[in-house]
C-alpha atoms as a PDB file:
ATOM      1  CA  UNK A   1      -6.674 -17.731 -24.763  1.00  0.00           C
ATOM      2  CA  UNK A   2      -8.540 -19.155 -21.589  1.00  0.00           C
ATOM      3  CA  UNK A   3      -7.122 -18.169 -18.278  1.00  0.00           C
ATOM      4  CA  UNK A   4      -8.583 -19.420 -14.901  1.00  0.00           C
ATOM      5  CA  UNK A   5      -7.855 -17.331 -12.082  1.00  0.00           C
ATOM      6  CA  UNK A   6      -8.264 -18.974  -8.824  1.00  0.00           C
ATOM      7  CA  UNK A   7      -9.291 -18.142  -5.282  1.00  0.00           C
ATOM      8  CA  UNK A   8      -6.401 -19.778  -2.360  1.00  0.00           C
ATOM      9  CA  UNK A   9      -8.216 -20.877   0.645  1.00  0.00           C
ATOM     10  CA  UNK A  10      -7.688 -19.981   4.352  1.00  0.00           C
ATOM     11  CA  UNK A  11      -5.125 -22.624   5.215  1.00  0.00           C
ATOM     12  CA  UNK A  12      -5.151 -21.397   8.911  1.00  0.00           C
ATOM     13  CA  UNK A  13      -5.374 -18.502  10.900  1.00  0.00           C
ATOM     14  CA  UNK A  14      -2.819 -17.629  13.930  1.00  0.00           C
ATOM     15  CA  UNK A  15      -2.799 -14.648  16.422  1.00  0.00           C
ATOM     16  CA  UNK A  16       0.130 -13.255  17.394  1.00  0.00           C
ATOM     17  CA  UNK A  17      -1.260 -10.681  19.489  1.00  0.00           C
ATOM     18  CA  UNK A  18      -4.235  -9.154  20.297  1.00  0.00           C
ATOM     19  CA  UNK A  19      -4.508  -6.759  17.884  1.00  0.00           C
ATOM     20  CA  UNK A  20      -2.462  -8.965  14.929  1.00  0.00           C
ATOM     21  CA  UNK A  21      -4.072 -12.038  13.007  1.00  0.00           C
ATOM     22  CA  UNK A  22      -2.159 -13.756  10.651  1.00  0.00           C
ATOM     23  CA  UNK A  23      -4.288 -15.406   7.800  1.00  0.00           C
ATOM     24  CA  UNK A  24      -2.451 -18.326   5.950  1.00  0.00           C
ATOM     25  CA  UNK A  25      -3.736 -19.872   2.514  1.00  0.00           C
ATOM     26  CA  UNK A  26      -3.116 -22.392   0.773  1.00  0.00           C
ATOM     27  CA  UNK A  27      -0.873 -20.877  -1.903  1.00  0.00           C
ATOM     28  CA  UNK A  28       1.734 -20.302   0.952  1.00  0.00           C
ATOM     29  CA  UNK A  29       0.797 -16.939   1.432  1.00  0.00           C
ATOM     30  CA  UNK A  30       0.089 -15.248   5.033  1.00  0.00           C
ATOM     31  CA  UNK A  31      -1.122 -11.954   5.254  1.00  0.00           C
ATOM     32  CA  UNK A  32      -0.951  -9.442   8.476  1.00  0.00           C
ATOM     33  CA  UNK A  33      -4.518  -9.057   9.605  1.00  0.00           C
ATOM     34  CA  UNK A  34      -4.923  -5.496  12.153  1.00  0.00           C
ATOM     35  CA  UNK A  35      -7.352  -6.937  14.362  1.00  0.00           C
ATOM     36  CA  UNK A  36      -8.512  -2.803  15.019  1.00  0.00           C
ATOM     37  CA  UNK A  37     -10.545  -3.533  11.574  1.00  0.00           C
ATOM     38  CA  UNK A  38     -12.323  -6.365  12.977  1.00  0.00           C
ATOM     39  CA  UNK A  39     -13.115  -5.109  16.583  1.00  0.00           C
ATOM     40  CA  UNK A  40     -15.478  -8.035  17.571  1.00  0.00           C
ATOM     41  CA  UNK A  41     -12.467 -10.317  16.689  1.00  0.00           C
ATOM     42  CA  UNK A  42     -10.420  -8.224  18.773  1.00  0.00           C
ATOM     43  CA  UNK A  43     -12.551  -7.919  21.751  1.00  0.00           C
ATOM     44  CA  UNK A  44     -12.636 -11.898  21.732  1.00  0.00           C
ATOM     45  CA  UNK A  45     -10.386 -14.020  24.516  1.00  0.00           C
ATOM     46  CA  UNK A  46      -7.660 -15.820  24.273  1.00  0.00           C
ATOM     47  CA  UNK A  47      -9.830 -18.619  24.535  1.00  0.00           C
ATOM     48  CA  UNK A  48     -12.229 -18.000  22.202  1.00  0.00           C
ATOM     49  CA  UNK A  49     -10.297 -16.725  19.728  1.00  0.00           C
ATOM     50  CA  UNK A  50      -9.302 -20.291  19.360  1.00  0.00           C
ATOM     51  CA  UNK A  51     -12.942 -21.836  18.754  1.00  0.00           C
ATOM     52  CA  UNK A  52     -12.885 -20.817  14.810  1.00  0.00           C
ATOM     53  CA  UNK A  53     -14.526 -22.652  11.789  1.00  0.00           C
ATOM     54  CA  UNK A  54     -13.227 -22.477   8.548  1.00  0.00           C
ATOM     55  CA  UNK A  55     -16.016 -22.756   6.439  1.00  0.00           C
ATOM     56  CA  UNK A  56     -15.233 -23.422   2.152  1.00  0.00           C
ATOM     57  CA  UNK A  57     -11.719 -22.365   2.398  1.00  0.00           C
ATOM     58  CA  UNK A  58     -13.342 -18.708   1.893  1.00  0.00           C
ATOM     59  CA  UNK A  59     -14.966 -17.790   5.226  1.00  0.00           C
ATOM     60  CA  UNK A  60     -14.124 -17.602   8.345  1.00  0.00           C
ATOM     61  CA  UNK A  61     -16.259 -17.467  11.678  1.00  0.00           C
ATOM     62  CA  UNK A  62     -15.940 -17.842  15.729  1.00  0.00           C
ATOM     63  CA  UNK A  63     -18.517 -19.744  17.543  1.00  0.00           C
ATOM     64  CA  UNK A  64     -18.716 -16.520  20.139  1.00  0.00           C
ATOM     65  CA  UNK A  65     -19.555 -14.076  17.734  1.00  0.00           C
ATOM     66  CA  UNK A  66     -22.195 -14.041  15.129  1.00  0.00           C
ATOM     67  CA  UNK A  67     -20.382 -13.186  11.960  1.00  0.00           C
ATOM     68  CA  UNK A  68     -18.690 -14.838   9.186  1.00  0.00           C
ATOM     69  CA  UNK A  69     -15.869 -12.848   7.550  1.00  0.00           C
ATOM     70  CA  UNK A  70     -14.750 -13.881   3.734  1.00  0.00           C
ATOM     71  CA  UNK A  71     -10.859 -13.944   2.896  1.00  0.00           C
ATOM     72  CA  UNK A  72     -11.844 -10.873   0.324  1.00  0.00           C
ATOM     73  CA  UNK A  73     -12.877  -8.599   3.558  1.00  0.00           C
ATOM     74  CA  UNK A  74     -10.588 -10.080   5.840  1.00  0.00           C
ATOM     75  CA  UNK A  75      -7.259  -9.278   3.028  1.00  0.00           C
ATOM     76  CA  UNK A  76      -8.742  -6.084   1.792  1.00  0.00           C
ATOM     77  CA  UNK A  77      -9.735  -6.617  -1.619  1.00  0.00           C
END
């Protein structure tokens, strides 16, 4: 027996807050994101928090920082 497990992609990503980011795929999941795990994510504005890229449904990055955070790090796993 074959099985294919899949990754979801980031869908979207929404802040609630500044310290809450919620991450929602594609499978119609959102998960609760404490921004105190990403502090460079939460030091960002309002602003900037809003200049994001999605990049290959698996990454995420802001233009004002210079990271890129995968859905794996980002949920935990």
């Amino acid at each position: 027996m074959n099985t294919i497990v899949t990754t979801p992609n980031i869908k979207n990503i929404e802040f609630i807050n500044s310290s809450i980011m919620f991450v929602h795929l594609d499978n119609e999941r959102t998960f609760i994101v404490p921004l105190n795990k990403f502090p460079a994510i939460e030091k960002l504005s309002v602003e900037q928090k809003k200049d994001f890229e999605i990049m290959d449904g698996h990454h995420l990055s802001f233009l004002a920082i210079d990271e890129v955070y995968s859905l794996h790090e980002l949920i935990g796993i």
